[in-house]
PDB file of N, CA and C in Angstrom:
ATOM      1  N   UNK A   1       0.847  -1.165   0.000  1.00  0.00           N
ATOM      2  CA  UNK A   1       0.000   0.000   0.000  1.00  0.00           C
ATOM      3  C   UNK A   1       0.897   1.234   0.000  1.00  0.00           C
ATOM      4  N   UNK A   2       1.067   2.112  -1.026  1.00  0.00           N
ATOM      5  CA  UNK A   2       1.757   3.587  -1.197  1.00  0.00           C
ATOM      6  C   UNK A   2       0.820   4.251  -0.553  1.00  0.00           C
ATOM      7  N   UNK A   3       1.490   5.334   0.165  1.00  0.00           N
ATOM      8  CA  UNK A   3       1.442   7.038   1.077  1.00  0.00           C
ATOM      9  C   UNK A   3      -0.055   7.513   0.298  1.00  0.00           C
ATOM     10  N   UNK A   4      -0.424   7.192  -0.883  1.00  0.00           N
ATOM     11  CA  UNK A   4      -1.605   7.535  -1.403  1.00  0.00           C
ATOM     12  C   UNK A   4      -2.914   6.838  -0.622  1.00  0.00           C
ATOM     13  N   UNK A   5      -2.624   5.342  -1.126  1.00  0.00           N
ATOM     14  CA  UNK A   5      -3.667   4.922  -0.640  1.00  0.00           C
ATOM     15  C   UNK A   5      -3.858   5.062   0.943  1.00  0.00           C
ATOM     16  N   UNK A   6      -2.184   5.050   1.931  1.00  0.00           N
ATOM     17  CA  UNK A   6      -3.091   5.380   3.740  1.00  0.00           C
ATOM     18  C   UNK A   6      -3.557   6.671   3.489  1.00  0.00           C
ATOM     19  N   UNK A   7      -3.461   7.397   2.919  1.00  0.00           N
ATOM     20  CA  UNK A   7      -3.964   8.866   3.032  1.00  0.00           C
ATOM     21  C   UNK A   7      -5.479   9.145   2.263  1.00  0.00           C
ATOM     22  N   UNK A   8      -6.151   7.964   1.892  1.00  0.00           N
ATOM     23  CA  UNK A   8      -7.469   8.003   1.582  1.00  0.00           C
ATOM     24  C   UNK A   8      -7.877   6.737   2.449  1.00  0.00           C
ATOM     25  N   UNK A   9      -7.379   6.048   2.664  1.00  0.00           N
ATOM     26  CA  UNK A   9      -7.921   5.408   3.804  1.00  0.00           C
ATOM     27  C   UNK A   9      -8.022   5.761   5.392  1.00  0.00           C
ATOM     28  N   UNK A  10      -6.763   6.907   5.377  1.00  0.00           N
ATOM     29  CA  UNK A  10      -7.439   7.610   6.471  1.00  0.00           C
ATOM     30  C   UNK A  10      -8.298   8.652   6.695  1.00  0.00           C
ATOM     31  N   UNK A  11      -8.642   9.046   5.338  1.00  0.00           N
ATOM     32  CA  UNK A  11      -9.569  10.192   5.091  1.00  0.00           C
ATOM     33  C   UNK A  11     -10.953   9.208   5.193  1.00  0.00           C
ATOM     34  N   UNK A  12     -11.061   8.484   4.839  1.00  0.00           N
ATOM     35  CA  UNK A  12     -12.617   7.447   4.703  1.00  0.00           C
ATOM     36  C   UNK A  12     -12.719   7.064   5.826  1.00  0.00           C
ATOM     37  N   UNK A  13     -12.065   6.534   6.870  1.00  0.00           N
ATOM     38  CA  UNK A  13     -12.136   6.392   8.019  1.00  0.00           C
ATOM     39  C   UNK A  13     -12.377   7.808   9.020  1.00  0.00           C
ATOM     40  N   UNK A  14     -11.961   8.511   8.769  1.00  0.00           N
ATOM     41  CA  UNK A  14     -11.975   9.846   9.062  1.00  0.00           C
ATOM     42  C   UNK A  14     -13.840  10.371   8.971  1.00  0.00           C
ATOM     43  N   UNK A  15     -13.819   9.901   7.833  1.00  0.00           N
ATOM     44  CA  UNK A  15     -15.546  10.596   6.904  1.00  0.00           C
ATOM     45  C   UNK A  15     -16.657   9.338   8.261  1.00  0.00           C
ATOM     46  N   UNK A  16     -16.042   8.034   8.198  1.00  0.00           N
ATOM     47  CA  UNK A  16     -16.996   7.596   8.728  1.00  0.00           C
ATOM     48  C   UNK A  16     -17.488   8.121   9.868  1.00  0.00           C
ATOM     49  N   UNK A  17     -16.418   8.393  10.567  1.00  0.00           N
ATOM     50  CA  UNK A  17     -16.201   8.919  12.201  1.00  0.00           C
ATOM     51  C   UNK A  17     -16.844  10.520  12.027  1.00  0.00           C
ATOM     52  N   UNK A  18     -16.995  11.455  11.363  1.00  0.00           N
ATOM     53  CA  UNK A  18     -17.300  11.917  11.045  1.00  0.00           C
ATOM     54  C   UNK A  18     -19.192  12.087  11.343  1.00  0.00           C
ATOM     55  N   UNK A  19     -19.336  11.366   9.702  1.00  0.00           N
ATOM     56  CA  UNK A  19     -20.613  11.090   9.707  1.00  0.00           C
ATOM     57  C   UNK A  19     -21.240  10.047  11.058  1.00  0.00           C
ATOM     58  N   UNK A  20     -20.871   9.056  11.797  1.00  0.00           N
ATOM     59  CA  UNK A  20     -21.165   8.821  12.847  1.00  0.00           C
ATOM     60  C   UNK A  20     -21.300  10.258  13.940  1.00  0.00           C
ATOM     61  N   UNK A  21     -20.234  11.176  14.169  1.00  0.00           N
ATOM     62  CA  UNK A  21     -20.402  12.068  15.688  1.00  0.00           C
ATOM     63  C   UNK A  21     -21.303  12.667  15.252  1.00  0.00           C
ATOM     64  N   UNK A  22     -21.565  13.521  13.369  1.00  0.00           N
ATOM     65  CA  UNK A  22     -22.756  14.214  13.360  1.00  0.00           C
ATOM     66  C   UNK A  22     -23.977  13.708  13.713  1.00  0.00           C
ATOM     67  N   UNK A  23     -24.101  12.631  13.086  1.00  0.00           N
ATOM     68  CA  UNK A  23     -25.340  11.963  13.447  1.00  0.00           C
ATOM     69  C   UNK A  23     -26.021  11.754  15.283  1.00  0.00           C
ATOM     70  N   UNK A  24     -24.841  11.401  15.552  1.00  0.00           N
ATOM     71  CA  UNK A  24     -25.215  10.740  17.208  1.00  0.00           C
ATOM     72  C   UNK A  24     -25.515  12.329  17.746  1.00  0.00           C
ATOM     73  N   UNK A  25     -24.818  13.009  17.652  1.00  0.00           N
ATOM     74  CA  UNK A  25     -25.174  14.238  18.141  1.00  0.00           C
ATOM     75  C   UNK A  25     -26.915  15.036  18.443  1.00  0.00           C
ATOM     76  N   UNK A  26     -27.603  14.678  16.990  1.00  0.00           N
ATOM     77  CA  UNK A  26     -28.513  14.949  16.811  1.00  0.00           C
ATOM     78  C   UNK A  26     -29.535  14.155  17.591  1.00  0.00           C
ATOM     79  N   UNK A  27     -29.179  13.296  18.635  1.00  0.00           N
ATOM     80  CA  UNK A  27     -30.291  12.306  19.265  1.00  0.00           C
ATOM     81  C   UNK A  27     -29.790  12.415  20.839  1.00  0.00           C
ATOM     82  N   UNK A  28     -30.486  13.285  21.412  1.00  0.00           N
ATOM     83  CA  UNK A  28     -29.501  13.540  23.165  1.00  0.00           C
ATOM     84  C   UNK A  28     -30.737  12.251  23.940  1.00  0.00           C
ATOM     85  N   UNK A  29     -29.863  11.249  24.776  1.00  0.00           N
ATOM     86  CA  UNK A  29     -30.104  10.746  25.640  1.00  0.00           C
ATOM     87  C   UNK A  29     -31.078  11.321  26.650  1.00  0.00           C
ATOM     88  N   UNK A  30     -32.023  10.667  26.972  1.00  0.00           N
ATOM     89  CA  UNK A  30     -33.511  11.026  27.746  1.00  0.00           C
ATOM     90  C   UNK A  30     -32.988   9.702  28.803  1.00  0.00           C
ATOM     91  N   UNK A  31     -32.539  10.411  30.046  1.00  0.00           N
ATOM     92  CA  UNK A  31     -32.521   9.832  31.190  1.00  0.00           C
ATOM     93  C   UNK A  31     -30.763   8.935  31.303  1.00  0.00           C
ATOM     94  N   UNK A  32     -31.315   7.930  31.902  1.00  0.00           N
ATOM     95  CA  UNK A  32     -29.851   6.949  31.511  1.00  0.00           C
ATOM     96  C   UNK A  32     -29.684   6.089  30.780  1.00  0.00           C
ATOM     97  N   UNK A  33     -30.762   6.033  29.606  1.00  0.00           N
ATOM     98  CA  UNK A  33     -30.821   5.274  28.728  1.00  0.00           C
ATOM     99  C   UNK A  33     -29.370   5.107  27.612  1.00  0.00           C
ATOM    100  N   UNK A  34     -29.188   4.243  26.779  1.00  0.00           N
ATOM    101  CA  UNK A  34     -28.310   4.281  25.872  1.00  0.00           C
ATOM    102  C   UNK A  34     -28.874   4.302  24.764  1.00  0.00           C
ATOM    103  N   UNK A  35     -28.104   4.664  23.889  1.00  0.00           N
ATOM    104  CA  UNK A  35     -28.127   4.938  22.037  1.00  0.00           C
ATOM    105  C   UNK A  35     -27.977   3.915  21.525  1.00  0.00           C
ATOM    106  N   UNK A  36     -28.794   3.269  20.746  1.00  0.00           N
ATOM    107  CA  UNK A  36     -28.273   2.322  19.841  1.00  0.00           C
ATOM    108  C   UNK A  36     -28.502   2.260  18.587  1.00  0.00           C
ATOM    109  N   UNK A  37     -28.258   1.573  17.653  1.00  0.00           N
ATOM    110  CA  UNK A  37     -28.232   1.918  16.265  1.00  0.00           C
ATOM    111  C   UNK A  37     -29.797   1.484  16.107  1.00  0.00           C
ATOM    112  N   UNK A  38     -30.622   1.945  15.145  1.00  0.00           N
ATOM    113  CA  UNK A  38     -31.780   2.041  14.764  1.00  0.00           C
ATOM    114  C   UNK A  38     -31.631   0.665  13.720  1.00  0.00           C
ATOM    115  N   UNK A  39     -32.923   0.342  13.373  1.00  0.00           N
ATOM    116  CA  UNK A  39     -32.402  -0.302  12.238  1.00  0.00           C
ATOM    117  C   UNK A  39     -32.300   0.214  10.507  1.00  0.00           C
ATOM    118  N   UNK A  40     -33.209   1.741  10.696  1.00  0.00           N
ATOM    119  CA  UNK A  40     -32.895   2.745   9.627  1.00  0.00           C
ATOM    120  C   UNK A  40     -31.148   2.883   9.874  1.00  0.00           C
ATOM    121  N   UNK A  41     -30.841   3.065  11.280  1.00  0.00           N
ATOM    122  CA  UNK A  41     -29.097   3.548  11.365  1.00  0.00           C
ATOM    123  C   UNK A  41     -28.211   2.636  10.613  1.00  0.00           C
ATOM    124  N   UNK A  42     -28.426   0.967  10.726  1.00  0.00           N
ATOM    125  CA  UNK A  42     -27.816   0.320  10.102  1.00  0.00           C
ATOM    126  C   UNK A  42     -27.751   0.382   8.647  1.00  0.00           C
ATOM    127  N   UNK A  43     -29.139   0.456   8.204  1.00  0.00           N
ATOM    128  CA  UNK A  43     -28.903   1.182   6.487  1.00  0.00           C
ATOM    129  C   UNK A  43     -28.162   2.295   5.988  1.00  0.00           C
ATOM    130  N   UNK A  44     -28.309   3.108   7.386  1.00  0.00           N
ATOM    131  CA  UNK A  44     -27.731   4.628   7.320  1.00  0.00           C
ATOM    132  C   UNK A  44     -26.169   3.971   6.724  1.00  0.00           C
ATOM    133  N   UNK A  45     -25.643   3.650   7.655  1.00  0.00           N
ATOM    134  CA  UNK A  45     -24.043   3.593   7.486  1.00  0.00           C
ATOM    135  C   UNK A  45     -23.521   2.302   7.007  1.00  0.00           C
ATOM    136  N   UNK A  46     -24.500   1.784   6.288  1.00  0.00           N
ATOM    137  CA  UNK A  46     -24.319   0.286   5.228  1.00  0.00           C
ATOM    138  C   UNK A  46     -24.002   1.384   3.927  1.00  0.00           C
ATOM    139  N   UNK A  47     -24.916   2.714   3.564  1.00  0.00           N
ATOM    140  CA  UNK A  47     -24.616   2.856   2.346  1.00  0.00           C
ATOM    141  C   UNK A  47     -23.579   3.733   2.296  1.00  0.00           C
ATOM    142  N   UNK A  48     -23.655   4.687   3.785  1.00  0.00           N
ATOM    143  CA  UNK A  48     -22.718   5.449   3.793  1.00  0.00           C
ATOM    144  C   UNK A  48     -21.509   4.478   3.168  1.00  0.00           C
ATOM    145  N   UNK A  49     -21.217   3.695   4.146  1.00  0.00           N
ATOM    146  CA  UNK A  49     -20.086   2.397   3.848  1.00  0.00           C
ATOM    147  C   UNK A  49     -19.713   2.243   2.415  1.00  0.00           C
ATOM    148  N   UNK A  50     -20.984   1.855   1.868  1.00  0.00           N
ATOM    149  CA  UNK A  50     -20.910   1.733   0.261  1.00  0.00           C
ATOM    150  C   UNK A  50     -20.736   2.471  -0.502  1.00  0.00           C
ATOM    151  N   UNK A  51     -21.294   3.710  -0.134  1.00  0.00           N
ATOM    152  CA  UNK A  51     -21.009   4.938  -1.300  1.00  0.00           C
ATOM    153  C   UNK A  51     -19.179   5.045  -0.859  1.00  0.00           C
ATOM    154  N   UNK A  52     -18.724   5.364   0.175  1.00  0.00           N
ATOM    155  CA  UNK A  52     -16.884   5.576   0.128  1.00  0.00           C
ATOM    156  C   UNK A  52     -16.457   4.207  -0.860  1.00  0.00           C
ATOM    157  N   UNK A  53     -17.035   3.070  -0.110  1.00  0.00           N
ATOM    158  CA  UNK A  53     -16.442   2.155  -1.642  1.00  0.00           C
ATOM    159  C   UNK A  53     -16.341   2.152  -3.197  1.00  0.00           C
ATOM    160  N   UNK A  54     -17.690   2.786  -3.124  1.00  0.00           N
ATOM    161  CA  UNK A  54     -17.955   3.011  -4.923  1.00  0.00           C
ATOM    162  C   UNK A  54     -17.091   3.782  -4.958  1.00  0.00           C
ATOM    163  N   UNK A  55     -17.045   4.944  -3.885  1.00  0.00           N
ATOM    164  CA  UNK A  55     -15.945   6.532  -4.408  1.00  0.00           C
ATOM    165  C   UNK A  55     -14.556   6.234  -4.376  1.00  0.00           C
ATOM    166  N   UNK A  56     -14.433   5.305  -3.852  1.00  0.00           N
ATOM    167  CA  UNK A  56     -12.891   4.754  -3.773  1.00  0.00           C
ATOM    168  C   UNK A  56     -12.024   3.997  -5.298  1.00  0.00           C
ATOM    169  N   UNK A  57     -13.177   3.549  -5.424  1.00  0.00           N
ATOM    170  CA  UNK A  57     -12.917   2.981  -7.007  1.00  0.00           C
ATOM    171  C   UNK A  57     -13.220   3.515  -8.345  1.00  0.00           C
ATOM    172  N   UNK A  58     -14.378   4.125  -8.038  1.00  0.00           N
ATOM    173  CA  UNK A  58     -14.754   5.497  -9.298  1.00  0.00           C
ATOM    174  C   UNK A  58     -14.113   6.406  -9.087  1.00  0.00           C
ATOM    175  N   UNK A  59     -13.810   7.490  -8.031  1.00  0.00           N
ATOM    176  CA  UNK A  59     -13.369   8.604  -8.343  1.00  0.00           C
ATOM    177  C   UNK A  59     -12.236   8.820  -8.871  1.00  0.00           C
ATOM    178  N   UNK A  60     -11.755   8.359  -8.922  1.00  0.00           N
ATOM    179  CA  UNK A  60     -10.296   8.484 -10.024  1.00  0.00           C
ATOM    180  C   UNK A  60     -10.297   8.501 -11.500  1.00  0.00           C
ATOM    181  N   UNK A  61     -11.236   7.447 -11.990  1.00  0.00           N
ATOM    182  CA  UNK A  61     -11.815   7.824 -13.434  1.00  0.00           C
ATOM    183  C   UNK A  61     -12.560   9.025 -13.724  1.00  0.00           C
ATOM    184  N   UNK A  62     -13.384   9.203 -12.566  1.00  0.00           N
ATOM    185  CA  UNK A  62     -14.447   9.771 -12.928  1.00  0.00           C
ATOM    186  C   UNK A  62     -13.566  11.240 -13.127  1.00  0.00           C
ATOM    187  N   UNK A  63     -12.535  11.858 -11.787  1.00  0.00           N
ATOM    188  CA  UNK A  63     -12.690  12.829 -11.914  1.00  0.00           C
ATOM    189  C   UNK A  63     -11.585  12.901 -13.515  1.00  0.00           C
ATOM    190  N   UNK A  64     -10.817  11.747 -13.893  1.00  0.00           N
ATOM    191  CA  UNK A  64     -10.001  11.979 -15.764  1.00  0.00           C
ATOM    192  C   UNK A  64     -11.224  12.725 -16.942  1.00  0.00           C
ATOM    193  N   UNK A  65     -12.320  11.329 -16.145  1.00  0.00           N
ATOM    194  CA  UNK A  65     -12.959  12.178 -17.506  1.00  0.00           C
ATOM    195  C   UNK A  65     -14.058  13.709 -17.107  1.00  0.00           C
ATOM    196  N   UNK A  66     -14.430  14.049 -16.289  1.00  0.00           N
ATOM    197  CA  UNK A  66     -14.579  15.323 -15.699  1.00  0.00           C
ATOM    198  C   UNK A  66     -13.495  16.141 -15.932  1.00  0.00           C
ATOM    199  N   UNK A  67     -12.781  16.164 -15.583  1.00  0.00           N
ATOM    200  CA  UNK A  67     -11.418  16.990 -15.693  1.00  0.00           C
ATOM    201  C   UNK A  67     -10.071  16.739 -16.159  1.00  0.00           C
ATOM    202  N   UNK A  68     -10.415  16.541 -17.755  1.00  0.00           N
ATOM    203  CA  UNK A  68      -9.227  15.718 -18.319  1.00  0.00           C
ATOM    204  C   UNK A  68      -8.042  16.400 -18.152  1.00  0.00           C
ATOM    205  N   UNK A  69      -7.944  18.197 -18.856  1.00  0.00           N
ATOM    206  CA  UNK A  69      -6.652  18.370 -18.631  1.00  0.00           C
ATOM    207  C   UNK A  69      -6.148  18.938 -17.364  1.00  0.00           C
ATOM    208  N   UNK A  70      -6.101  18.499 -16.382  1.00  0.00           N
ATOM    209  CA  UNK A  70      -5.922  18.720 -15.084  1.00  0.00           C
ATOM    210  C   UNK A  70      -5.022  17.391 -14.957  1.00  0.00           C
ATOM    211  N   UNK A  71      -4.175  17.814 -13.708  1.00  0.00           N
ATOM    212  CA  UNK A  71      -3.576  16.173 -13.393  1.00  0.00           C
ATOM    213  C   UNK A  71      -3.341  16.139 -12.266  1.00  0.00           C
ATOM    214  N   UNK A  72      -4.700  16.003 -11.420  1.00  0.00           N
ATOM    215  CA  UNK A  72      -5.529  15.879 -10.153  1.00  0.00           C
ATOM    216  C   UNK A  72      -4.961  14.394  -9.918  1.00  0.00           C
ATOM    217  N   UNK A  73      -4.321  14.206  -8.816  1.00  0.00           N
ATOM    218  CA  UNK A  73      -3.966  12.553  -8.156  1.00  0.00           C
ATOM    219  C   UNK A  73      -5.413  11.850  -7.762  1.00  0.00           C
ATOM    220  N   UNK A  74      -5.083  10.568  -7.951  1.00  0.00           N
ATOM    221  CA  UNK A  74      -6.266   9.482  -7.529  1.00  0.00           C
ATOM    222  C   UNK A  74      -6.516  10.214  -6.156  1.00  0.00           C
ATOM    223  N   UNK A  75      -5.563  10.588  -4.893  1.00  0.00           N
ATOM    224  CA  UNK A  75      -5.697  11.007  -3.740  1.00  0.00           C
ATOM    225  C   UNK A  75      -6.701  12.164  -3.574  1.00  0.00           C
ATOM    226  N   UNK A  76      -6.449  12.931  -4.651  1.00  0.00           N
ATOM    227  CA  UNK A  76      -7.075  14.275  -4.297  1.00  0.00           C
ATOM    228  C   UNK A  76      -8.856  13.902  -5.017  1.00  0.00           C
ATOM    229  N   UNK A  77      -9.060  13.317  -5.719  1.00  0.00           N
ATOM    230  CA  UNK A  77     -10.457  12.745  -6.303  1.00  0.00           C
ATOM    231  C   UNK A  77     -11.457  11.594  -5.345  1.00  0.00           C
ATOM    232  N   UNK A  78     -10.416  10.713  -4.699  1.00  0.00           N
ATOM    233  CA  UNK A  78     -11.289  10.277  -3.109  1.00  0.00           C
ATOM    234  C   UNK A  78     -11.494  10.971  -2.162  1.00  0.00           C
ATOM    235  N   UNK A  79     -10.577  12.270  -2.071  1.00  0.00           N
ATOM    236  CA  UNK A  79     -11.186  13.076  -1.254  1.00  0.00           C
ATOM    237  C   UNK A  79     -12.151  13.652  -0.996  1.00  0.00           C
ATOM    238  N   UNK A  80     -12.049  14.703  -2.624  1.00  0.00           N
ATOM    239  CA  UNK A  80     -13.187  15.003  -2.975  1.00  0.00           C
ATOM    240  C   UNK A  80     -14.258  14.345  -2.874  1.00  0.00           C
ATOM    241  N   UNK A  81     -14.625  13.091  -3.639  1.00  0.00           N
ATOM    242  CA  UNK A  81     -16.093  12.228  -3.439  1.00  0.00           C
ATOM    243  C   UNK A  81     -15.932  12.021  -1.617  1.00  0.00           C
ATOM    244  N   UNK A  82     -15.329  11.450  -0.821  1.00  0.00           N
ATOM    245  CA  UNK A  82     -15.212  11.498   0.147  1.00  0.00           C
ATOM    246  C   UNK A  82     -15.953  12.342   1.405  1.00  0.00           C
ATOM    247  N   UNK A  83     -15.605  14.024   1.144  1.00  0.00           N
ATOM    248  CA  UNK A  83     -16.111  15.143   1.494  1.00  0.00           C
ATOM    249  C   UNK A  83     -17.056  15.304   0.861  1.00  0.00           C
ATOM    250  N   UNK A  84     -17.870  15.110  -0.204  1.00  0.00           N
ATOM    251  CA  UNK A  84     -18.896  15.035  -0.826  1.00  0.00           C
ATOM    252  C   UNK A  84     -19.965  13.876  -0.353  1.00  0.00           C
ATOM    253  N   UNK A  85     -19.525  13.037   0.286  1.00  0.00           N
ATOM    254  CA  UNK A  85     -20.488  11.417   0.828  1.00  0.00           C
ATOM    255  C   UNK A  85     -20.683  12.088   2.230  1.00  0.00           C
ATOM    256  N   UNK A  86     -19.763  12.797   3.071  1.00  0.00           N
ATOM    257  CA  UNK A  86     -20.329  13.191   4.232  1.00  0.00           C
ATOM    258  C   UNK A  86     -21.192  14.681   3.880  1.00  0.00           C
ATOM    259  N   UNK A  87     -21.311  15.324   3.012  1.00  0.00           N
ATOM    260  CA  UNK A  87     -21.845  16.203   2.784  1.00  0.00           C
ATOM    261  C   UNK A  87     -23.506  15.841   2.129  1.00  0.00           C
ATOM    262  N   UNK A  88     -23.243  15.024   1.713  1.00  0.00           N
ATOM    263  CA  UNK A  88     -24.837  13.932   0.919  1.00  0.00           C
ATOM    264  C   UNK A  88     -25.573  13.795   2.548  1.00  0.00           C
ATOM    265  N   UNK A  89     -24.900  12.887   3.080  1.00  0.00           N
ATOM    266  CA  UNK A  89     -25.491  12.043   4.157  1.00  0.00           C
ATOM    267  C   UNK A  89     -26.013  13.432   5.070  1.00  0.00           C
ATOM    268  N   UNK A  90     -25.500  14.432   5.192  1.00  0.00           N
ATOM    269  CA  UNK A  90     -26.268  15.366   5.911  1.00  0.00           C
ATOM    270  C   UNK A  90     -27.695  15.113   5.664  1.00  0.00           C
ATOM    271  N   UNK A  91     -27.950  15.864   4.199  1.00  0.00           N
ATOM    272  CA  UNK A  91     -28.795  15.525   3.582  1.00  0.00           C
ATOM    273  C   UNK A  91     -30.036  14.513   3.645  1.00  0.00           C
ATOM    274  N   UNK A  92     -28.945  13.084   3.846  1.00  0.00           N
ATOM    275  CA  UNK A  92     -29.899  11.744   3.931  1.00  0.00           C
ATOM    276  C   UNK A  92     -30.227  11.743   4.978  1.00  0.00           C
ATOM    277  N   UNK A  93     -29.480  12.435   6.107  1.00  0.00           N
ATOM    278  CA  UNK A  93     -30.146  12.337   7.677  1.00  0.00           C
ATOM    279  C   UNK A  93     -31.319  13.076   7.888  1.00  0.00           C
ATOM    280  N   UNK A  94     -30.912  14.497   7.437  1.00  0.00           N
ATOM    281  CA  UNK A  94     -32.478  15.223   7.448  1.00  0.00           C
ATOM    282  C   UNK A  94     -33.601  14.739   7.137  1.00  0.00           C
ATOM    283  N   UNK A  95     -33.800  13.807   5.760  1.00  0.00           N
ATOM    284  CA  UNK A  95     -34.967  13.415   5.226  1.00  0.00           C
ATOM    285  C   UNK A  95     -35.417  12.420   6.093  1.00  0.00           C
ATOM    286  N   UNK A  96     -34.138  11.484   6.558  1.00  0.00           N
ATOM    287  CA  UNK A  96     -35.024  10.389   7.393  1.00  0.00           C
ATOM    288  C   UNK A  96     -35.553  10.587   8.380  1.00  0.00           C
ATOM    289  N   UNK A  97     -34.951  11.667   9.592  1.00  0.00           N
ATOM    290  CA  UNK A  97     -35.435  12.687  10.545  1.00  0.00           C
ATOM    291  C   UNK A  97     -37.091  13.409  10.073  1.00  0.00           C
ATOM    292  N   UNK A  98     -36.572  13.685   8.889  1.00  0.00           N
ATOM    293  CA  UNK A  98     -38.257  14.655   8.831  1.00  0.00           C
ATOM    294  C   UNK A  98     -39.690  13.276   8.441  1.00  0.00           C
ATOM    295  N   UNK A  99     -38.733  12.047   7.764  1.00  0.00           N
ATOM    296  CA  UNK A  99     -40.066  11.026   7.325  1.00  0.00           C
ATOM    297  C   UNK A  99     -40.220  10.150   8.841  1.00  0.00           C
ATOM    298  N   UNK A 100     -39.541  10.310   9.753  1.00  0.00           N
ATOM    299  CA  UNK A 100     -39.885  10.004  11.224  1.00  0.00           C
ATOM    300  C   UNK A 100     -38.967   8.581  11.808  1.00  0.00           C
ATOM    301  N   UNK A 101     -38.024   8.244  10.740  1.00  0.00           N
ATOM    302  CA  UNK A 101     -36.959   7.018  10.699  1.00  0.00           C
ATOM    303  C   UNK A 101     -35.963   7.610  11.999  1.00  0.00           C
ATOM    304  N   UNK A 102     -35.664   6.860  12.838  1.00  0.00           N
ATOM    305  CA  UNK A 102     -34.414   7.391  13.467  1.00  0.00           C
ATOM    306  C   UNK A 102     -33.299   6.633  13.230  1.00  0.00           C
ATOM    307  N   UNK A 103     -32.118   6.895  13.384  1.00  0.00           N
ATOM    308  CA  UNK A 103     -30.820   6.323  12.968  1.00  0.00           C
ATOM    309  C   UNK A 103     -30.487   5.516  14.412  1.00  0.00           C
ATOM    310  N   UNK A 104     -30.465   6.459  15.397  1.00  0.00           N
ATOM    311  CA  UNK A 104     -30.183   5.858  16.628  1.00  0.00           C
ATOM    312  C   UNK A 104     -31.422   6.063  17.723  1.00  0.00           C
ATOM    313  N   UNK A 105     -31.713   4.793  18.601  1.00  0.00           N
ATOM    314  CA  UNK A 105     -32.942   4.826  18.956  1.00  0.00           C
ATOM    315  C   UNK A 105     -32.451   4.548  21.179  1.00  0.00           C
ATOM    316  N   UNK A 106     -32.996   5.682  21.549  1.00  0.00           N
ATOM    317  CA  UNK A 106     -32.563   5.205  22.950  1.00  0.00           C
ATOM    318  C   UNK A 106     -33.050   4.190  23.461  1.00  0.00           C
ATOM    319  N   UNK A 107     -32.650   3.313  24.545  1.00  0.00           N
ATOM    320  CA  UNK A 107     -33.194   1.651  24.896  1.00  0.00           C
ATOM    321  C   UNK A 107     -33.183   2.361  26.894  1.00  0.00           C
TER     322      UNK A 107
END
């Protein structure tokens, strides 16, 4: 593994942790109960999961043919989609929040 790939694997790991504190944040503990993953939450961060995979393997093409004469590193194009998957999932959290799904459910 080359300095490229730990440096998008620590950025994706980074995004997950990420998108996990935003999320948990948004659900404050009522009493002494604990948080646990919803079973919307498990979808939540199955696709989150999946979309960094797809972006891990597409974005490097994608951003050649987006931006051919540029000579943007594979590194800097997982980032991008990367920061773009935690920027989506905002997004996906709101909607499931407003259709009444919770991600994390207190027990």
């Amino acid at each position: 593994m080359n300095t490229q790939d730990v440096i998008s694997t620590v950025t994706a790991l980074f995004i997950v942790g990420m998108i996990w504190l935003r999320t948990r944040m948004q659900y404050p503990r009522r009493g002494h109960n604990r948080l646990q993953l919803a079973r919307a939450g498990r979808i939540y961060f199955a696709a989150a999961a999946a979309l960094l995979v797809v972006g891990w393997l597409v974005a490097p093409a994608l951003g050649r043919v987006i931006w051919p004469a540029t000579n943007a590193t594979p590194t800097l194009m997982r980032v991008v989609w990367f920061l773009a998957t935690y920027y989506v999932f905002i997004l996906v959290h709101r909607v499931l929040k407003t259709n009444g799904f919770e991600v994390f459910k207190s027990t």
